[in-house]
PDB file of N, CA and C in Angstrom:
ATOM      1  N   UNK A   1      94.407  35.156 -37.965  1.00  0.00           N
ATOM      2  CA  UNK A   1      93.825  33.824 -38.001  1.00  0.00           C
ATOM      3  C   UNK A   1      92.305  33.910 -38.040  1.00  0.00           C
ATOM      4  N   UNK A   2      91.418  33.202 -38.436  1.00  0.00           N
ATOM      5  CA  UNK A   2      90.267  33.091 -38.776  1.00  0.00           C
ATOM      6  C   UNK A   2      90.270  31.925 -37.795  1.00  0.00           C
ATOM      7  N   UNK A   3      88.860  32.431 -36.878  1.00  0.00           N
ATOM      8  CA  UNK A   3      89.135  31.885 -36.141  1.00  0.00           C
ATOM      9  C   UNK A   3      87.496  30.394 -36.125  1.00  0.00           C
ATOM     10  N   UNK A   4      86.942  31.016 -37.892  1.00  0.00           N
ATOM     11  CA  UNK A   4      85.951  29.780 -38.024  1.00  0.00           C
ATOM     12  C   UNK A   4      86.635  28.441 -38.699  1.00  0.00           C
ATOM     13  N   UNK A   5      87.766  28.437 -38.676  1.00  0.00           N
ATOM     14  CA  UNK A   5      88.584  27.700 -39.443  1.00  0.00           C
ATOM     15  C   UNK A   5      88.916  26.004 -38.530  1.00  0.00           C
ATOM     16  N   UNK A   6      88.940  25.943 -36.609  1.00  0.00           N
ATOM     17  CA  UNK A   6      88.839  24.716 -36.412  1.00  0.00           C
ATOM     18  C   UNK A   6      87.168  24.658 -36.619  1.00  0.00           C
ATOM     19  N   UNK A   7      86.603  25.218 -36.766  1.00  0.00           N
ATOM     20  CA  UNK A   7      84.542  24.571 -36.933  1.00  0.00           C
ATOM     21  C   UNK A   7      84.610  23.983 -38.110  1.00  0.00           C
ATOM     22  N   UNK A   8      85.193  24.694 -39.533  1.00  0.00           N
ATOM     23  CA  UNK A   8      85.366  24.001 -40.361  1.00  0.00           C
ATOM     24  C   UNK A   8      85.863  22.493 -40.478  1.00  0.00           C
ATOM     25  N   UNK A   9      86.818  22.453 -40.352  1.00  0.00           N
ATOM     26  CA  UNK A   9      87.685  21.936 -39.926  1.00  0.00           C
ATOM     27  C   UNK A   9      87.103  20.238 -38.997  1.00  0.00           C
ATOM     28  N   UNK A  10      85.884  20.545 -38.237  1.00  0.00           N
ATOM     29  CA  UNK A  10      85.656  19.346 -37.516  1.00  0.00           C
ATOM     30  C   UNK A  10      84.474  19.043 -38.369  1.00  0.00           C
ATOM     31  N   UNK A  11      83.656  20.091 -38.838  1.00  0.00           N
ATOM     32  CA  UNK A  11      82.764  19.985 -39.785  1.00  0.00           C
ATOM     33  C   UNK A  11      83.154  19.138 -40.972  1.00  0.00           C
ATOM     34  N   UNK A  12      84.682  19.097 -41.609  1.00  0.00           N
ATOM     35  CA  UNK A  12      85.294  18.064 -42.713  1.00  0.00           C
ATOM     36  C   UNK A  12      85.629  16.765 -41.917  1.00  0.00           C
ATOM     37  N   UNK A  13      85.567  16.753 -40.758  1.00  0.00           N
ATOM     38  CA  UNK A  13      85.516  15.140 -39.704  1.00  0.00           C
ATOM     39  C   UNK A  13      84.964  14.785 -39.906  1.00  0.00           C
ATOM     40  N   UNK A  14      83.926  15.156 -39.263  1.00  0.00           N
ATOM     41  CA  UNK A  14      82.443  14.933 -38.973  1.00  0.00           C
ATOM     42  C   UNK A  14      81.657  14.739 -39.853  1.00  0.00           C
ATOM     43  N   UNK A  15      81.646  14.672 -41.043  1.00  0.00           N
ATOM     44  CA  UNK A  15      80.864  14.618 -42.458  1.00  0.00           C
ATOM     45  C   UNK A  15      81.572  13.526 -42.677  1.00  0.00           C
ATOM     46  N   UNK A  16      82.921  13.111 -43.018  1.00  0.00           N
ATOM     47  CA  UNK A  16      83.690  11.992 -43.598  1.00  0.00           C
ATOM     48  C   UNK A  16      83.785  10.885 -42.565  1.00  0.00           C
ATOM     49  N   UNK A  17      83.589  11.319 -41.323  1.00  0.00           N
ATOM     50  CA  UNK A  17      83.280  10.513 -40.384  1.00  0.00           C
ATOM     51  C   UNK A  17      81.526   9.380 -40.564  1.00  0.00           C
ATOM     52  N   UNK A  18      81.279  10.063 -40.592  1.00  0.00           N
ATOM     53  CA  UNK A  18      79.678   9.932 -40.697  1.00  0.00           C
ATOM     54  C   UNK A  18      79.518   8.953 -41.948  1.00  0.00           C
ATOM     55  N   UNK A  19      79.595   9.560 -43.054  1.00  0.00           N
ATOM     56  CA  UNK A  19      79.999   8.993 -44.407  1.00  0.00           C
ATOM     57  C   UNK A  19      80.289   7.894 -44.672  1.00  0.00           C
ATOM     58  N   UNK A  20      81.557   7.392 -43.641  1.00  0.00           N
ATOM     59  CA  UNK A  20      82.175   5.852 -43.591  1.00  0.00           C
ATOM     60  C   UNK A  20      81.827   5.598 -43.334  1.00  0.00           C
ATOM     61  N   UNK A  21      81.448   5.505 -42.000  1.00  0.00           N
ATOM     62  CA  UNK A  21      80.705   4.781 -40.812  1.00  0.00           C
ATOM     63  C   UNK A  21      79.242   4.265 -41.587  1.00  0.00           C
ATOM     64  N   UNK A  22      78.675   5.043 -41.938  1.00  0.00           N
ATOM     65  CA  UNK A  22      77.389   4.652 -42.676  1.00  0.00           C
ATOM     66  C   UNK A  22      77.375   3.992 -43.983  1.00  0.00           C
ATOM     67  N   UNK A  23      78.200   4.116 -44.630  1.00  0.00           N
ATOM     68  CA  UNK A  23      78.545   2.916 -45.624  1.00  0.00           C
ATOM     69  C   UNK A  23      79.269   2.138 -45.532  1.00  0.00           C
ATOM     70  N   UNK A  24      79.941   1.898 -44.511  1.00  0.00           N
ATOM     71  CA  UNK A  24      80.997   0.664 -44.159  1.00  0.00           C
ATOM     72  C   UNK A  24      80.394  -0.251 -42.581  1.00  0.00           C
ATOM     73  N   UNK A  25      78.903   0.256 -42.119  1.00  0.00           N
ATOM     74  CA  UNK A  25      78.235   0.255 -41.345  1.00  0.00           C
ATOM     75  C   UNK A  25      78.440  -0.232 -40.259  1.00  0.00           C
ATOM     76  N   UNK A  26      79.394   0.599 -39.742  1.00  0.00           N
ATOM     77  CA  UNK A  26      79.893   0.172 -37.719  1.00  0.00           C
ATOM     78  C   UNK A  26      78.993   1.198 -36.978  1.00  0.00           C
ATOM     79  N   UNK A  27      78.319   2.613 -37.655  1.00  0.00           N
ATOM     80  CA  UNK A  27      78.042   2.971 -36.812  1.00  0.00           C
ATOM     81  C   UNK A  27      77.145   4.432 -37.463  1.00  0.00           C
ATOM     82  N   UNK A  28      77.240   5.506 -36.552  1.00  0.00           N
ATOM     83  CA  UNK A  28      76.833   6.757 -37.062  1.00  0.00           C
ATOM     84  C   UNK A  28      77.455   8.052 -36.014  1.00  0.00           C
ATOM     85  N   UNK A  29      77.640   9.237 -37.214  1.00  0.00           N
ATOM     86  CA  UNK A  29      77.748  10.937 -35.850  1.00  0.00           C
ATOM     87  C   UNK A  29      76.578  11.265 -35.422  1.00  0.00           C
ATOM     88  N   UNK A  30      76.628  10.915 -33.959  1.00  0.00           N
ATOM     89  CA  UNK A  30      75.002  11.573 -33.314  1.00  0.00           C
ATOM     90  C   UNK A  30      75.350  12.795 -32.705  1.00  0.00           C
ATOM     91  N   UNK A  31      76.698  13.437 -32.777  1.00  0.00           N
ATOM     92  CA  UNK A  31      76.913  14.687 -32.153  1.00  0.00           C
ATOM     93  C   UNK A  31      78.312  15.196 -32.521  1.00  0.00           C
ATOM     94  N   UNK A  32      78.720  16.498 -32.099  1.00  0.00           N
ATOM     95  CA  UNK A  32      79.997  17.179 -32.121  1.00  0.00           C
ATOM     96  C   UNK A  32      79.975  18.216 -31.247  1.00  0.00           C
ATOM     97  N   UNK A  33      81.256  18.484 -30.654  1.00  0.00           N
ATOM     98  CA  UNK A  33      81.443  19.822 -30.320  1.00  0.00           C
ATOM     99  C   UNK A  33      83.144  20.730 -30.153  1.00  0.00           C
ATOM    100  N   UNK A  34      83.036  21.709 -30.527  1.00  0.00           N
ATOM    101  CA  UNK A  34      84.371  22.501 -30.433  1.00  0.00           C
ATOM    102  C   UNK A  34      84.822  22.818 -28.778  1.00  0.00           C
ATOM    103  N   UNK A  35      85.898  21.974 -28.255  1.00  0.00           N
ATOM    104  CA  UNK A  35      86.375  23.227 -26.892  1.00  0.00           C
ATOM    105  C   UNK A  35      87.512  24.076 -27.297  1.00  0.00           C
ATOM    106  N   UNK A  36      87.987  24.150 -26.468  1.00  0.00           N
ATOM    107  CA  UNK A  36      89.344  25.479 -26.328  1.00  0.00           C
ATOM    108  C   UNK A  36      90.675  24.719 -27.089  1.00  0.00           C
ATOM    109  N   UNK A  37      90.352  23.287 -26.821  1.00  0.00           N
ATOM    110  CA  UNK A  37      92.061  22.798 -27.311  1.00  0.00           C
ATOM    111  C   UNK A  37      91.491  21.574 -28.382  1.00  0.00           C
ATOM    112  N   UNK A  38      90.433  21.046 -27.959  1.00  0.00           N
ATOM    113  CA  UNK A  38      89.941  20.137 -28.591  1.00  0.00           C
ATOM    114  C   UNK A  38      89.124  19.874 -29.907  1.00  0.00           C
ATOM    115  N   UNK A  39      88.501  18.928 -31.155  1.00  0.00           N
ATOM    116  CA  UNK A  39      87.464  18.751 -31.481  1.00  0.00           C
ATOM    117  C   UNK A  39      87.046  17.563 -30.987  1.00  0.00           C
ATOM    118  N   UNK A  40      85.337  17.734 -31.024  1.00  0.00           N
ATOM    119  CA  UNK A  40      84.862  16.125 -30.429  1.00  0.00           C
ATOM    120  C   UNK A  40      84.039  16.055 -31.479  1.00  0.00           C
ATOM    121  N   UNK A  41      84.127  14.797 -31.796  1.00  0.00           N
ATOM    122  CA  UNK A  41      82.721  14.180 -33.178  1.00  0.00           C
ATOM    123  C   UNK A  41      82.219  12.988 -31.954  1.00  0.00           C
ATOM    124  N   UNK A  42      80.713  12.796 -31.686  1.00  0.00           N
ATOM    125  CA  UNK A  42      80.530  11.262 -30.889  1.00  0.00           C
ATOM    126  C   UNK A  42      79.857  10.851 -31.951  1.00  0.00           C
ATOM    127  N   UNK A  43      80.219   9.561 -31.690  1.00  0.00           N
ATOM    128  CA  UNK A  43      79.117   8.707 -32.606  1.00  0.00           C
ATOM    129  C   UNK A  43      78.251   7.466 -31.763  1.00  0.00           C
ATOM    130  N   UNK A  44      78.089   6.644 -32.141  1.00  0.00           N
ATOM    131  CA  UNK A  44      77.511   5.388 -32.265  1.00  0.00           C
ATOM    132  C   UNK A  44      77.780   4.464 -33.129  1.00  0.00           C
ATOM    133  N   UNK A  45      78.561   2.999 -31.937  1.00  0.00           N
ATOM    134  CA  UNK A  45      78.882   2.407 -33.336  1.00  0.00           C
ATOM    135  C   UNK A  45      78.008   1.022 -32.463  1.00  0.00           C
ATOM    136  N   UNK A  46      77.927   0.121 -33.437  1.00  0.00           N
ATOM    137  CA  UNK A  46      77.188  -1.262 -33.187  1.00  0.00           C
ATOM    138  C   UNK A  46      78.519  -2.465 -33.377  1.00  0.00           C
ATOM    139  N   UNK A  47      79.472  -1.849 -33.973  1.00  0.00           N
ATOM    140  CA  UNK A  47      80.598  -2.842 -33.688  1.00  0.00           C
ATOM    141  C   UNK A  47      81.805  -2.111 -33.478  1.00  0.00           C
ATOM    142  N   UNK A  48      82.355  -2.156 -32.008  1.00  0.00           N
ATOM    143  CA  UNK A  48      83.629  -1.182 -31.976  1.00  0.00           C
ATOM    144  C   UNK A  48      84.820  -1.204 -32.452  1.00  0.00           C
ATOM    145  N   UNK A  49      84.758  -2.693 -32.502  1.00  0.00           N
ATOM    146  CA  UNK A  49      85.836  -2.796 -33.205  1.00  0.00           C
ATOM    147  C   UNK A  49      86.059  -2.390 -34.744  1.00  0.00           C
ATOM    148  N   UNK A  50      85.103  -2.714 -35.420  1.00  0.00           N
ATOM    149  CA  UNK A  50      85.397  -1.953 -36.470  1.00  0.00           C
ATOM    150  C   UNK A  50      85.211  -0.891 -36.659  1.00  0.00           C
ATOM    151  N   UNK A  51      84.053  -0.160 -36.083  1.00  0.00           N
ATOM    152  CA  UNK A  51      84.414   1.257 -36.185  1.00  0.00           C
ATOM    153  C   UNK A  51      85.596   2.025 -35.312  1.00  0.00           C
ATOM    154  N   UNK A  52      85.956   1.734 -34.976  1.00  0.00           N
ATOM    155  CA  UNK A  52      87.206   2.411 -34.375  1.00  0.00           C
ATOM    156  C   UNK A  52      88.591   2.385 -35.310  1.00  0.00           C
ATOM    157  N   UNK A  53      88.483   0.957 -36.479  1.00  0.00           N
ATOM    158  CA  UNK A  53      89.246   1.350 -37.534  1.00  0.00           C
ATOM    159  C   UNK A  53      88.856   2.087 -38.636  1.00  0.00           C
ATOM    160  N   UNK A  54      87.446   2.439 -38.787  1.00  0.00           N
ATOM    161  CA  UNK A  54      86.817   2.925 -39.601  1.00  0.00           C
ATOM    162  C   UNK A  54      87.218   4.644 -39.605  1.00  0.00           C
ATOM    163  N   UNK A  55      87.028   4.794 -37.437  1.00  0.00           N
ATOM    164  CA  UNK A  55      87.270   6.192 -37.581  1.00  0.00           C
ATOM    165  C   UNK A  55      88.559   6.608 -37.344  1.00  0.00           C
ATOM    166  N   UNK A  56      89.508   5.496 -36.905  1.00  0.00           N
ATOM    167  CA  UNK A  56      90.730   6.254 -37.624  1.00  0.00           C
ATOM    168  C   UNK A  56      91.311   5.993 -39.082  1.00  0.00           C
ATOM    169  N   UNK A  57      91.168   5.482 -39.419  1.00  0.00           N
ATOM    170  CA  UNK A  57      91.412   5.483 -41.046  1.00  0.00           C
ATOM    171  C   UNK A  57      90.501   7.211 -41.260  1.00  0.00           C
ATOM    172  N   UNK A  58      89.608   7.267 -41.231  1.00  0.00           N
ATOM    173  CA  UNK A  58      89.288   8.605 -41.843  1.00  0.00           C
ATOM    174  C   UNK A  58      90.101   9.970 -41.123  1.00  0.00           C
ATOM    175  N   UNK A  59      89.942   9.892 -39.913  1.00  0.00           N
ATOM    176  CA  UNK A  59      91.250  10.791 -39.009  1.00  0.00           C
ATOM    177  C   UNK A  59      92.346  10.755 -39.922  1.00  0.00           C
ATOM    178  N   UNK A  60      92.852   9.465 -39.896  1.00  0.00           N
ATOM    179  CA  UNK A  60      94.542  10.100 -40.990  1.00  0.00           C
ATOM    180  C   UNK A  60      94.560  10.429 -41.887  1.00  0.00           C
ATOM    181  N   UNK A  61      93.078  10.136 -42.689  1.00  0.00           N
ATOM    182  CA  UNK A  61      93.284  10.397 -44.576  1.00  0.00           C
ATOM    183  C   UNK A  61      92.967  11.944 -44.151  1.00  0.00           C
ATOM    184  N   UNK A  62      92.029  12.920 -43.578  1.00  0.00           N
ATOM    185  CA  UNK A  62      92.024  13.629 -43.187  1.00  0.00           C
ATOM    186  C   UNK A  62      92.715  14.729 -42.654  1.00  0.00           C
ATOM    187  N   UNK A  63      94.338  14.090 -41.959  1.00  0.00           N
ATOM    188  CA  UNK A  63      94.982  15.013 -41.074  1.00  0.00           C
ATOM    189  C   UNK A  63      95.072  14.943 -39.826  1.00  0.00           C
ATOM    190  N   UNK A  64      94.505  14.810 -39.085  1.00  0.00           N
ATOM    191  CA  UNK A  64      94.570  14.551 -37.615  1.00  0.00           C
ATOM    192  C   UNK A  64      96.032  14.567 -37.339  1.00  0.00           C
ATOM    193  N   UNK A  65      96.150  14.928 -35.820  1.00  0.00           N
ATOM    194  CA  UNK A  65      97.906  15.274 -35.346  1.00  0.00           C
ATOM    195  C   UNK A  65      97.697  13.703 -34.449  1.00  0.00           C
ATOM    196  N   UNK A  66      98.888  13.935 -34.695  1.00  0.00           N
ATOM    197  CA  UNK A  66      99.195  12.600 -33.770  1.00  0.00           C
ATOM    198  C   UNK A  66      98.454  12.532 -32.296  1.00  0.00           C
ATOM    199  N   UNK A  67      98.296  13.857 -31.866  1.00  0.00           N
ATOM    200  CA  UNK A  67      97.161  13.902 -30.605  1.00  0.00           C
ATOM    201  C   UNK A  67      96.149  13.442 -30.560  1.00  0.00           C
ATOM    202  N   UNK A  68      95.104  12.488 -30.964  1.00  0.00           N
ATOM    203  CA  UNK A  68      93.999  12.394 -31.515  1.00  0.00           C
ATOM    204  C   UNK A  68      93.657  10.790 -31.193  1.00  0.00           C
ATOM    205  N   UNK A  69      92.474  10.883 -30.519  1.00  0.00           N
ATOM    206  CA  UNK A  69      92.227   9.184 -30.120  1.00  0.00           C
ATOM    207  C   UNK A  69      90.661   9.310 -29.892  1.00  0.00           C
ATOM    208  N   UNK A  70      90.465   7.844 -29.868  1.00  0.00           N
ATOM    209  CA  UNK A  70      89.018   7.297 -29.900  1.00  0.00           C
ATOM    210  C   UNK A  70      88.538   7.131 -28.372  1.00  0.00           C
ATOM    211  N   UNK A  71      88.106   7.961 -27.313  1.00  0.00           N
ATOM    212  CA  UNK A  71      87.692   8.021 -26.062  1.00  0.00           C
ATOM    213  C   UNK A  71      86.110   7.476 -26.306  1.00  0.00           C
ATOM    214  N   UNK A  72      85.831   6.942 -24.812  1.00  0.00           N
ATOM    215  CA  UNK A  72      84.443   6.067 -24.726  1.00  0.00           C
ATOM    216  C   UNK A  72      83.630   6.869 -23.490  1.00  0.00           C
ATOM    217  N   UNK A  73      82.459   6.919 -23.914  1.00  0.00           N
ATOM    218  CA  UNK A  73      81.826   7.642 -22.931  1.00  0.00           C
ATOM    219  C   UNK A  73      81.017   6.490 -22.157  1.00  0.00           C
ATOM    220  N   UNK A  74      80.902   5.374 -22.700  1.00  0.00           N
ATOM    221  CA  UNK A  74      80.116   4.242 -22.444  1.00  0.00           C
ATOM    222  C   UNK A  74      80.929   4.190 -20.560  1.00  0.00           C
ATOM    223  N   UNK A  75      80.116   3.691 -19.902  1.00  0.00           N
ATOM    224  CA  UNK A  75      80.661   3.268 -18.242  1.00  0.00           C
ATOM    225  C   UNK A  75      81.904   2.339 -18.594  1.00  0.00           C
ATOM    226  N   UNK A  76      81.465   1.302 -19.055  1.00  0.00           N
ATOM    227  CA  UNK A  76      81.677   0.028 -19.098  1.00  0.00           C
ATOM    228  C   UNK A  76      83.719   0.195 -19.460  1.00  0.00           C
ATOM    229  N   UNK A  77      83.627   1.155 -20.597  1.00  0.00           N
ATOM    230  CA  UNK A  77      84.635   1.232 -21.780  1.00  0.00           C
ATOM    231  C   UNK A  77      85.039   2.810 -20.767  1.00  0.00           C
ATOM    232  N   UNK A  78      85.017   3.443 -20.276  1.00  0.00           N
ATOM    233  CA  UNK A  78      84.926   4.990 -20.165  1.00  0.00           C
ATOM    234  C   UNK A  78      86.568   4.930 -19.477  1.00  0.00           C
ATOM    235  N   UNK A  79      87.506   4.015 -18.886  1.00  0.00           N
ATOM    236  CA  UNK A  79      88.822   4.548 -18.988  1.00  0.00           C
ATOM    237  C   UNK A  79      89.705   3.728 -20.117  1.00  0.00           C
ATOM    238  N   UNK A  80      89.033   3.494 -21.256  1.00  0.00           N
ATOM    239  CA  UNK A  80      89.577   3.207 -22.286  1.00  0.00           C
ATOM    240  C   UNK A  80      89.925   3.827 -23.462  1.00  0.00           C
ATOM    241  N   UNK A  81      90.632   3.766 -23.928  1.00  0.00           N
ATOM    242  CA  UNK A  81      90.857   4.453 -25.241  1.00  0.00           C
ATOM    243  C   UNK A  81      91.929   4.349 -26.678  1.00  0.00           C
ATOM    244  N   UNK A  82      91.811   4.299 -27.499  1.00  0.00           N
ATOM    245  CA  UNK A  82      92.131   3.788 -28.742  1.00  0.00           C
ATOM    246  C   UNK A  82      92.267   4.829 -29.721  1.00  0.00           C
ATOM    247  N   UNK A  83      94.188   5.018 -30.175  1.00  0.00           N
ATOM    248  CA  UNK A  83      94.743   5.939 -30.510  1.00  0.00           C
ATOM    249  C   UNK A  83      94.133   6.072 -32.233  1.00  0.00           C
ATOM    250  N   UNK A  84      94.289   7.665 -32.322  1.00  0.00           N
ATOM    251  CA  UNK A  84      94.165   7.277 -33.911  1.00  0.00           C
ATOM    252  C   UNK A  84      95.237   6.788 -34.809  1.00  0.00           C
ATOM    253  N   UNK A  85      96.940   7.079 -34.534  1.00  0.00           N
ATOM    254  CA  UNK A  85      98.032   7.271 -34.990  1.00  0.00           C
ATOM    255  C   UNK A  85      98.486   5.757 -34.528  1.00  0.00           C
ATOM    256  N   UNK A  86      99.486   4.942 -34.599  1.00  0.00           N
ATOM    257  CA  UNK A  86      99.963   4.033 -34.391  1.00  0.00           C
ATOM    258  C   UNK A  86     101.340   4.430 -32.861  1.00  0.00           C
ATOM    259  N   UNK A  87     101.583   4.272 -31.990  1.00  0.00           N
ATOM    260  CA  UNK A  87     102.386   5.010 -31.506  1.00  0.00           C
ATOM    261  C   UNK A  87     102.205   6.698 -30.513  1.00  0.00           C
ATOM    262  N   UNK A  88     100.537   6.915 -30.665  1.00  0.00           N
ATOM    263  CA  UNK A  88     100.368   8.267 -30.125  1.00  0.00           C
ATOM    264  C   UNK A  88     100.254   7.931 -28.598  1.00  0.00           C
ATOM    265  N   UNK A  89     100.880   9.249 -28.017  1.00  0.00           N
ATOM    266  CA  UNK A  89     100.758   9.505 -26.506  1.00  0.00           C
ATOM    267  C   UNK A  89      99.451   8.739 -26.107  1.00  0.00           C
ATOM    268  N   UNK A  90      99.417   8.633 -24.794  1.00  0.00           N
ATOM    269  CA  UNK A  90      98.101   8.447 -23.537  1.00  0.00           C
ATOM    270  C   UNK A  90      97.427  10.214 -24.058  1.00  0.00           C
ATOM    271  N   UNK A  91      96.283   9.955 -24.184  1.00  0.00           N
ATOM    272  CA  UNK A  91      95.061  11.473 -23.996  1.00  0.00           C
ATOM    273  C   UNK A  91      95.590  11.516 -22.388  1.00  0.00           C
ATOM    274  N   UNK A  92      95.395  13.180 -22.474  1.00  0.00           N
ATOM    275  CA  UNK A  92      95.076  13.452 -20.984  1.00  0.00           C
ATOM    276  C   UNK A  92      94.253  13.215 -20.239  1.00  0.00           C
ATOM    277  N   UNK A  93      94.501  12.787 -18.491  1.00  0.00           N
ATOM    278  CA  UNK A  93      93.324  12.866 -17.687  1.00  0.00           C
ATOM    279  C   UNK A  93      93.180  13.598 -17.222  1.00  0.00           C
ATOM    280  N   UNK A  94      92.093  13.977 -16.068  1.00  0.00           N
ATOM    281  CA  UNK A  94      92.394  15.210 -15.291  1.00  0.00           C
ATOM    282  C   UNK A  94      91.698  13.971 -14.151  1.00  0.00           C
TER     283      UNK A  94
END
């Protein structure tokens, strides 16, 4: 296994992420990062609601596993969260 293949991989998110968002204008990627099980793209959006359909519509045209949801780092929003898949599990807490 090649193991630059999830960097890639969030790197084709994260670009098509960005992409929409900025021409369909809910928002922008102000960051990313790879963990052990995860990818993270953050952004910034100015309307959540639509960007949150913005960024899952690009998640599915993309691939994304059914594991995959829109988490909020904001206080306000921070035990909320919004699946990418129609039907996907609760994200884990710890």
């Amino acid at each position: 296994d090649d193991p630059r293949l999830p960097l890639r991989a969030r790197r084709v998110l994260e670009d098509a992420l960005d992409g929409a968002l900025v021409s369909e204008g809910p928002g922008r990627v102000v960051g990313s990062g790879l963990g052990i099980r995860y990818s993270y793209v953050d952004f910034a959006l100015s309307s959540v609601e639509r960007g949150i359909t913005v960024v899952s519509n690009v998640a599915r045209r993309v691939g994304l596993s059914e594991r995959s949801w829109t988490l909020f780092c904001d206080t306000v929003l921070e035990d909320e969260w919004a699946p990418v898949h129609p039907g996907a599990p609760a994200p884990p807490r710890e």
